[in-house]
Protein backbone atom coordinates (compact mmCIF):
# COMPACT_ATOMS: atom_id res chain seq x y z
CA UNK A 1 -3.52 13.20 -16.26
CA UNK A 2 -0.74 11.76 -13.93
CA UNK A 3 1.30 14.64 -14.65
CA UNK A 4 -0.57 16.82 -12.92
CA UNK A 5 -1.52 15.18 -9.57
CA UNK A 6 -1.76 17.43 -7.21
CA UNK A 7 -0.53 17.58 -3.75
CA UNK A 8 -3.76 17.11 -1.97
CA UNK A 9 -5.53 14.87 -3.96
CA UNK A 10 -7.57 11.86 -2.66
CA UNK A 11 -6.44 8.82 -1.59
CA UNK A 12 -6.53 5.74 -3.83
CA UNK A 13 -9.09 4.15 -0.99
CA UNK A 14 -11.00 7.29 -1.79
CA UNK A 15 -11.19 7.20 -5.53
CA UNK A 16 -11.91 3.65 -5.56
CA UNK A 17 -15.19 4.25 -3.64
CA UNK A 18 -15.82 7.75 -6.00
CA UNK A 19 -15.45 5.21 -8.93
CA UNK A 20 -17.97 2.87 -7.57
CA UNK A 21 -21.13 3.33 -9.05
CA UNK A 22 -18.67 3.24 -12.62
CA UNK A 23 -17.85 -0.23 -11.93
CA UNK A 24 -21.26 -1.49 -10.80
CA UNK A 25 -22.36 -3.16 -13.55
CA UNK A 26 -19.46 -5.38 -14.05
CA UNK A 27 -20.79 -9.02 -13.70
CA UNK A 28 -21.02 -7.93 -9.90
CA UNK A 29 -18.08 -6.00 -9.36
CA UNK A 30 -17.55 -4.04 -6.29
CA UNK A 31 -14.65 -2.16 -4.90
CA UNK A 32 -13.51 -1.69 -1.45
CA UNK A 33 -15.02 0.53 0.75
CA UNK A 34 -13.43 4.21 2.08
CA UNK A 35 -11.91 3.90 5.18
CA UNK A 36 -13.35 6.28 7.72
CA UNK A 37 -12.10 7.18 11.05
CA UNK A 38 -13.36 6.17 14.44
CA UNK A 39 -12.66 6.98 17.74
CA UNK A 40 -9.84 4.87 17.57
CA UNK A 41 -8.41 6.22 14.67
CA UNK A 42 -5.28 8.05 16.41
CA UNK A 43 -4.19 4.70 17.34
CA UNK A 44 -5.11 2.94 14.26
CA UNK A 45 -2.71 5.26 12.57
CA UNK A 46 0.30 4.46 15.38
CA UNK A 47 -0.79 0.98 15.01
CA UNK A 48 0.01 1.22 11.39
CA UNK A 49 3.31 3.85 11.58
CA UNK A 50 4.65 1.29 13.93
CA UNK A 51 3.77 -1.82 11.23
CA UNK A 52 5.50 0.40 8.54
CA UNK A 53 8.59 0.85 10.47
CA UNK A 54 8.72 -2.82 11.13
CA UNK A 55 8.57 -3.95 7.44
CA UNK A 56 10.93 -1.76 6.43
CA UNK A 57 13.79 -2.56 8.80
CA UNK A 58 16.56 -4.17 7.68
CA UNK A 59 18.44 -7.06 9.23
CA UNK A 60 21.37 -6.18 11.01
CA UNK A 61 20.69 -2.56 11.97
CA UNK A 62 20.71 -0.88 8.49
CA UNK A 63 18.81 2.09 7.69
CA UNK A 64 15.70 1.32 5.86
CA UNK A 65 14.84 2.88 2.40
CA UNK A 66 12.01 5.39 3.68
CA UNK A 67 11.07 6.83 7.16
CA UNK A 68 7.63 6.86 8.84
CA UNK A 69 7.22 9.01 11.61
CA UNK A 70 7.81 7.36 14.86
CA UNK A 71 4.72 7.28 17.39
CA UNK A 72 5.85 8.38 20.92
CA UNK A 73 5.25 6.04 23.68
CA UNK A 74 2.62 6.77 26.37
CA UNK A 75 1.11 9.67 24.29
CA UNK A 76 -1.39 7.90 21.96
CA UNK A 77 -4.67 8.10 23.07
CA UNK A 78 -7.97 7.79 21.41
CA UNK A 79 -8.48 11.07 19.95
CA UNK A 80 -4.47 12.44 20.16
CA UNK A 81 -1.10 11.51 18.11
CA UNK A 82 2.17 12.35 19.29
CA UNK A 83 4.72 11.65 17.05
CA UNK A 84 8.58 12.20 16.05
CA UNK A 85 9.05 15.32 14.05
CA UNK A 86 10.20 15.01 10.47
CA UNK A 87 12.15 18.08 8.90
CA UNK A 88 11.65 17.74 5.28
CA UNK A 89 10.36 19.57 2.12
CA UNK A 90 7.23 17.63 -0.38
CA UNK A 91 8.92 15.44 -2.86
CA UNK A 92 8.23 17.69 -6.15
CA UNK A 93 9.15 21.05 -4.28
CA UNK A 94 12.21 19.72 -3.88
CA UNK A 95 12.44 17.90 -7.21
CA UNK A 96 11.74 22.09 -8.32
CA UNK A 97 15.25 23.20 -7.46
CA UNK A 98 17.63 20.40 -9.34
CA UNK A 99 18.33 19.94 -12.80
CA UNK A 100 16.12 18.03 -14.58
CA UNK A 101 18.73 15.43 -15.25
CA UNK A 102 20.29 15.42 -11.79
CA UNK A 103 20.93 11.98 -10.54
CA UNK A 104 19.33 12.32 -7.55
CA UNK A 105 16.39 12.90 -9.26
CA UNK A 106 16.08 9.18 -10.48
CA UNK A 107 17.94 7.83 -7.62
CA UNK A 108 14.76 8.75 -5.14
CA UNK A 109 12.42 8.07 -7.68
CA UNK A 110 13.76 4.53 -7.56
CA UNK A 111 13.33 4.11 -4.33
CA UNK A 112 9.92 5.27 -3.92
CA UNK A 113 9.12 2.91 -6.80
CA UNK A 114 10.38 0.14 -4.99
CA UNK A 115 9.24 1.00 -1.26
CA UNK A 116 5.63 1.21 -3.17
CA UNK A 117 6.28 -2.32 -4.42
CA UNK A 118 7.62 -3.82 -1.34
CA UNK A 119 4.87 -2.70 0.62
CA UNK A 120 2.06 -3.44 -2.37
CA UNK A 121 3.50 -7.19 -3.62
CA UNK A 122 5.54 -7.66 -0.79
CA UNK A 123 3.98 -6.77 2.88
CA UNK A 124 0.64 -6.94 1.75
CA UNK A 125 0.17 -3.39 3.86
CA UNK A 126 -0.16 -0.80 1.80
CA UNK A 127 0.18 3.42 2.46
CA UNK A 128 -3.48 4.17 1.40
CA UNK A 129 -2.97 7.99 1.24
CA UNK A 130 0.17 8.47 -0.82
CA UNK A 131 -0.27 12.04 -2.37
CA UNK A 132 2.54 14.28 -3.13
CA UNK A 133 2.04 16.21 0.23
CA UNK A 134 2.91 12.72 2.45
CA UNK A 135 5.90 12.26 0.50
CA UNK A 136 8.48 14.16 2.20
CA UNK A 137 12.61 14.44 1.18
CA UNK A 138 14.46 15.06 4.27
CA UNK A 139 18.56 14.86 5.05
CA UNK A 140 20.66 12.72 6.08
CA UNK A 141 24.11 13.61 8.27
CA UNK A 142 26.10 13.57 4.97
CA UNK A 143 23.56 15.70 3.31
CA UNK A 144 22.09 13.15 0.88
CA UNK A 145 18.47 13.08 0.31
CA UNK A 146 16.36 10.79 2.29
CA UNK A 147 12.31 9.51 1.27
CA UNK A 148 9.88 9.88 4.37
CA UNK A 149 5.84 9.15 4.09
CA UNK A 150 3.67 10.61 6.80
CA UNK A 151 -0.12 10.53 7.34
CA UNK A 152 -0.57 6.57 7.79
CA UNK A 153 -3.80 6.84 8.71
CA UNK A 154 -5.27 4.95 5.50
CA UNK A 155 -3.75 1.74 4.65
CA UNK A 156 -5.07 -0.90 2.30
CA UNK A 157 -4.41 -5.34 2.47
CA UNK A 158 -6.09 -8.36 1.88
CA UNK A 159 -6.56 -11.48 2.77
CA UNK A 160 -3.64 -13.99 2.28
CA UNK A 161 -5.71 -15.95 -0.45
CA UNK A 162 -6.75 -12.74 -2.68
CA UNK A 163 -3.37 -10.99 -2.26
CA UNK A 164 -1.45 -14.35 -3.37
CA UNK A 165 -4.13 -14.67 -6.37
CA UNK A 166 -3.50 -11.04 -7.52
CA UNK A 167 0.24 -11.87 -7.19
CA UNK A 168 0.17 -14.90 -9.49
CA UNK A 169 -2.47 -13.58 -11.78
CA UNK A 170 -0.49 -10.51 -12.31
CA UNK A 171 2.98 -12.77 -12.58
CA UNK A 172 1.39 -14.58 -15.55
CA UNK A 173 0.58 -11.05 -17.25
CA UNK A 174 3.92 -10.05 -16.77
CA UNK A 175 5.17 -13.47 -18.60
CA UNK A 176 2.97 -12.84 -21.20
CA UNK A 177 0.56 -15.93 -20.38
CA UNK A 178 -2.38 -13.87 -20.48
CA UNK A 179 -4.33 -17.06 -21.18
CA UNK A 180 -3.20 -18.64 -18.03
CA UNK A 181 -3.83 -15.58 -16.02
CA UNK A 182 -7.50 -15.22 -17.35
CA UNK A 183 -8.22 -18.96 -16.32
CA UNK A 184 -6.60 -17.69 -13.29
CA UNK A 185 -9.48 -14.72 -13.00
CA UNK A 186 -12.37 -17.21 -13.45
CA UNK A 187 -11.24 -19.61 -11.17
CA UNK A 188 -11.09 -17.07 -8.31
CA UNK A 189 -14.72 -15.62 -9.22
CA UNK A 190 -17.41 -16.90 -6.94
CA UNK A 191 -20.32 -17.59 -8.95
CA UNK A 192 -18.56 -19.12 -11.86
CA UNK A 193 -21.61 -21.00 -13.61
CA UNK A 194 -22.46 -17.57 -14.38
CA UNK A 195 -19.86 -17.67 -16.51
CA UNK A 196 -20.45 -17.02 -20.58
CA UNK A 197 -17.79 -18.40 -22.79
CA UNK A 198 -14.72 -18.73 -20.48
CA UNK A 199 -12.56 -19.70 -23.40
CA UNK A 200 -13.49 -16.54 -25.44
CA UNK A 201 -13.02 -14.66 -21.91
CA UNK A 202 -9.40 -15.90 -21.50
CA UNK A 203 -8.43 -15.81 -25.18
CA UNK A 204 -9.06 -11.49 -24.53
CA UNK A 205 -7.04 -11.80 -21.92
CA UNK A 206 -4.39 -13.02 -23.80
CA UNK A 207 -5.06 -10.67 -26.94
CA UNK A 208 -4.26 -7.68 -24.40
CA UNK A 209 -1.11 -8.87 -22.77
CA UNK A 210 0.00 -9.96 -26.21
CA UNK A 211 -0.61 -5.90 -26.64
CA UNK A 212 1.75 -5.69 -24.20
CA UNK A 213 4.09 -7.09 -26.21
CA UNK A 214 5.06 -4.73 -28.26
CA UNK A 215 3.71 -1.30 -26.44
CA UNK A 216 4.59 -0.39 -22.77
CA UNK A 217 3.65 -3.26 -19.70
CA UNK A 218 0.84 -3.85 -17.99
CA UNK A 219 1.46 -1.29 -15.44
CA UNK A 220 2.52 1.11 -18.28
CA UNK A 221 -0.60 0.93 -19.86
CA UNK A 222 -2.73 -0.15 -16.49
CA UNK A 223 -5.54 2.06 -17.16
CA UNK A 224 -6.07 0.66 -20.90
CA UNK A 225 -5.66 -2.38 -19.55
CA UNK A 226 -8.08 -2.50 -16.92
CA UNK A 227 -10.64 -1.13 -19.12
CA UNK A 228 -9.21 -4.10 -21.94
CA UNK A 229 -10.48 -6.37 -18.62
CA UNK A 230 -13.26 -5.15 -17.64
CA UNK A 231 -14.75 -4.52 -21.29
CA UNK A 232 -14.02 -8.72 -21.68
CA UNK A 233 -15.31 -9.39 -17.82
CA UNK A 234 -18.54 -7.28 -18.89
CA UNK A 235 -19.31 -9.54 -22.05
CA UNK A 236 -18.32 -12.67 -20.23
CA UNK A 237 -20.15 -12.12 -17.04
CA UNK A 238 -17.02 -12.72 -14.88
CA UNK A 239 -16.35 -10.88 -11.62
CA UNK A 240 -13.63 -8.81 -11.57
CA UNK A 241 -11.50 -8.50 -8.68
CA UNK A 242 -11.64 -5.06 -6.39
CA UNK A 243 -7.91 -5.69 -6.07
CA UNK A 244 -7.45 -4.88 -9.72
CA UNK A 245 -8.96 -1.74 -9.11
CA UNK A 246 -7.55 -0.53 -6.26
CA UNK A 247 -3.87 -1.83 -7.52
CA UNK A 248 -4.62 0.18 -10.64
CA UNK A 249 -5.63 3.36 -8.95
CA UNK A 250 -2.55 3.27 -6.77
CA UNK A 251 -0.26 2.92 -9.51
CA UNK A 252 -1.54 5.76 -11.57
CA UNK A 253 -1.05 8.04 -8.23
CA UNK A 254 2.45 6.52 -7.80
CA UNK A 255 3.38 7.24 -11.27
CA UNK A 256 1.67 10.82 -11.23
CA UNK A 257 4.21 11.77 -8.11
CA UNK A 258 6.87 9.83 -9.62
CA UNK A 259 6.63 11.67 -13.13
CA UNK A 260 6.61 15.19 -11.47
CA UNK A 261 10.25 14.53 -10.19
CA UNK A 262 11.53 12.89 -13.09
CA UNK A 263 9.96 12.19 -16.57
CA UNK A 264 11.67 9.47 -17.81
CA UNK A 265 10.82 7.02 -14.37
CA UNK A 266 9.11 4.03 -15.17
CA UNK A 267 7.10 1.91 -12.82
CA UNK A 268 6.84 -1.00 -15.06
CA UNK A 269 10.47 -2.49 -15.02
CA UNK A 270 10.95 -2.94 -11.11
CA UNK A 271 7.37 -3.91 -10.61
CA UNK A 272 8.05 -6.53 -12.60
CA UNK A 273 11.13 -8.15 -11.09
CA UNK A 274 8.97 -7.91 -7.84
CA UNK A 275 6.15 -9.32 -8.68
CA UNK A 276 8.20 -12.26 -10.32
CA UNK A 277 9.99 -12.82 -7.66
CA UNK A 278 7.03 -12.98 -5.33
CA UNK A 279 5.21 -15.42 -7.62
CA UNK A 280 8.16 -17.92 -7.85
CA UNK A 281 8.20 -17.60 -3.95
CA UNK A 282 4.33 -18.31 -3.84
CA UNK A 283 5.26 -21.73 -6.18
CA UNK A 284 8.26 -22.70 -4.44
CA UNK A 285 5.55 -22.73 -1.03
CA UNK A 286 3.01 -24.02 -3.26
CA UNK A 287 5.17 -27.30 -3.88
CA UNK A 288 6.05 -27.85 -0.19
CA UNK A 289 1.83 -27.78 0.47
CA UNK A 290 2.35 -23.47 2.24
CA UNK A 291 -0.65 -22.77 0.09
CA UNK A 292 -3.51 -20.33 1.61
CA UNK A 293 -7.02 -21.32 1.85
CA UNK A 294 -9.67 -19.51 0.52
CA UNK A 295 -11.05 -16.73 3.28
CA UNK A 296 -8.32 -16.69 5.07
CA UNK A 297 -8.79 -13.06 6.34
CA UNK A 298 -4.84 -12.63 7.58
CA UNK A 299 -2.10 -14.66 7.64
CA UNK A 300 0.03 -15.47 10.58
CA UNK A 301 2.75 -12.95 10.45
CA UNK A 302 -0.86 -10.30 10.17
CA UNK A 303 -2.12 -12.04 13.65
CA UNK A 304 1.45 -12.09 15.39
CA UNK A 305 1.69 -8.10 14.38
CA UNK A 306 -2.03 -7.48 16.36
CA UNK A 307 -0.45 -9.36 18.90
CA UNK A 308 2.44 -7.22 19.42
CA UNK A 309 0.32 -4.38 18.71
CA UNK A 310 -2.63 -5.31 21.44
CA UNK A 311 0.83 -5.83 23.81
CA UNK A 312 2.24 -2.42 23.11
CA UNK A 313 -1.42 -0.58 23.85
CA UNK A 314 -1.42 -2.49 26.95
CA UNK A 315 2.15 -1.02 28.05
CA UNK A 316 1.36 2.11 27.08
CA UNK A 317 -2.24 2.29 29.17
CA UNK A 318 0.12 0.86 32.21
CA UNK A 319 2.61 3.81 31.51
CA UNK A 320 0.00 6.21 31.54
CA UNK A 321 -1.51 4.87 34.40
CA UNK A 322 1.47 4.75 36.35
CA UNK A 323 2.35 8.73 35.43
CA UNK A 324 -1.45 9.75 36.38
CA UNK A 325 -0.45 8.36 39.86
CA UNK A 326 2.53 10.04 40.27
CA UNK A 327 0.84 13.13 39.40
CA UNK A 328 -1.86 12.52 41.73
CA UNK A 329 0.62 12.06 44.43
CA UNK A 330 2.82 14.87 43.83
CA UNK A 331 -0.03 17.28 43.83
CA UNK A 332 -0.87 15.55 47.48
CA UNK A 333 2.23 15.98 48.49
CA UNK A 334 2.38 19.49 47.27
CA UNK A 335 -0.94 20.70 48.74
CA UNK A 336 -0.19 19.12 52.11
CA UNK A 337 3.34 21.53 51.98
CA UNK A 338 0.99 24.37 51.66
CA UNK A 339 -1.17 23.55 54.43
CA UNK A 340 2.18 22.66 56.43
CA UNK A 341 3.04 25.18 59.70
């Protein structure tokens, strides 16, 4: 039950791979597997605060809608994370002391709901580990109340080609052209002579976003829904795509914190206006010939970012370098004082 999610439960990353052997038998389904931490993974996870902060500043200086942590320069090293300090309270606890009806109450839920979009439909880099203990409420100078997510260390994207495919797919549901977005689904599966019956495949499609219709959205009703897909992509031998999954999984844990602060918050309405909007941006490339190929593993903005990344490692080795020296120096220099006449 969303209602009760609680503060330490798993990732989405986590549950998808707990869910796996549930899924196996679909046509050849598979979901992604759980990230797990190497000896890297302290700078993995500045790599990734740093990434955050970048997609979610805003041109011209303005603060952005949520805070990440800030990693501190010259002491990130393979196994150690410093990092700014964020003085806040978990989201529900202090959901706990307003009224129920208080303003603010759907005011941050709003936000969260569309920082999750941005970076889900959006960025295409996604906070894998978004339980109610990473999502913080903090202060601002004039006392109003301020989103923050900590504990980056998990974060979920694909490649240009699937993420643009899950957009448009997910854009047709949301126009109610469930036929179109079934077509969609087949098109994108690999082995698709395997196929049984593609037009009774897409027709159930349809028949559950025409559910839609009349009961909440697709992301309202996500798990029915996915199991309305995978029931159809089971008789139809068609592969379903992990992304559904994992998209699914993270809603439902969005929607479990977002419920807990206020009851009457709704994903569906503002993931729909973003994933429209994406999908008309997708077309409007499509029709100047901006499409991605299929396997494309990142796009270029994704390679520019490991540039600047790689770059900022570099500086940081040379900083630390350059301060072992001067340590090294100043205890000569302090040993040869002793030994000094």
């Amino acid at each position: 039950d969303e209602r009760g999610v609680h503060r330490d439960a798993p990732p989405p990353a986590r549950l998808a791979a707990q869910e796996e052997s549930r899924f196996a038998p679909l046509a050849g389904a598979h979901l992604p597997a759980t990230p797990r931490p190497d000896a890297s993974a302290s700078r993995s996870e500045a790599d990734n605060l740093r990434r955050f902060r970048a997609n979610f500043a805003r041109a011209g200086g303005g603060a952005p809608p949520v805070d990440f942590p800030d990693p501190v320069c010259g002491y990130v090293a393979r196994a150690v994370l410093v990092e700014s300090w964020v003085d806040g309270v978990p989201m529900v606890e202090w959901a706990a002391g307003l009224a129920e009806t208080a303003e603010e109450r759907q005011q941050l839920c709003n936000t969260g709901i569309d920082a999750f979009c941005e970076m889900l439909f959006v960025h295409n880099f996604v906070h894998g580990d978004l339980h109610p203990g990473n999502v913080l409420v903090t202060t601002t100078a004039d006392g109003s109340p301020r989103l923050a997510f900590l504990d980056a260390g998990i974060v979920v994207s694909y490649s240009e080609f699937d993420h643009g495919m899950l957009i448009d797919i997910l854009g047709h549901f949301l126009n109610y052209e469930g036929y179109e977005g079934g077509a969609l689904m087949i098109e994108q599966t690999a082995a698709q002579s395997d196929v049984s019956d593609a037009h009774g495949f897409c027709t159930k499609i349809g028949e559950m976003v025409n559910f839609a219709r009349d009961t909440p959205t697709f992301f309202d009703q996500v798990g029915t829904s996915i199991s309305m897909i995978c029931n159809a992509a089971c008789d139809h031998r068609v592969r379903v795509h992990a992304g559904f999954i994992s998209i699914a999984l993270s809603v439902k844990v969005v929607e479990g914190i977002v419920i807990q602060v206020d009851p009457a918050a709704v994903v569906a309405p503002r993931a729909k206006a973003v994933v429209i909007r994406e999908s008309l941006k997708r077309k409007g490339r499509a029709l100047l010939g901006r499409t991605a190929r299929p396997g494309e593993d990142a796009d270029a903005e994704a390679r520019r970012e490991a540039e600047r990344q790689a770059q900022h490692r570099a500086s940081e080795e040379r900083g630390e370098r350059e301060r072992r020296r001067r340590a090294a120096l100043a205890r000569e220099r302090a040993a040869a004082e002793q030994q000094a006449p």
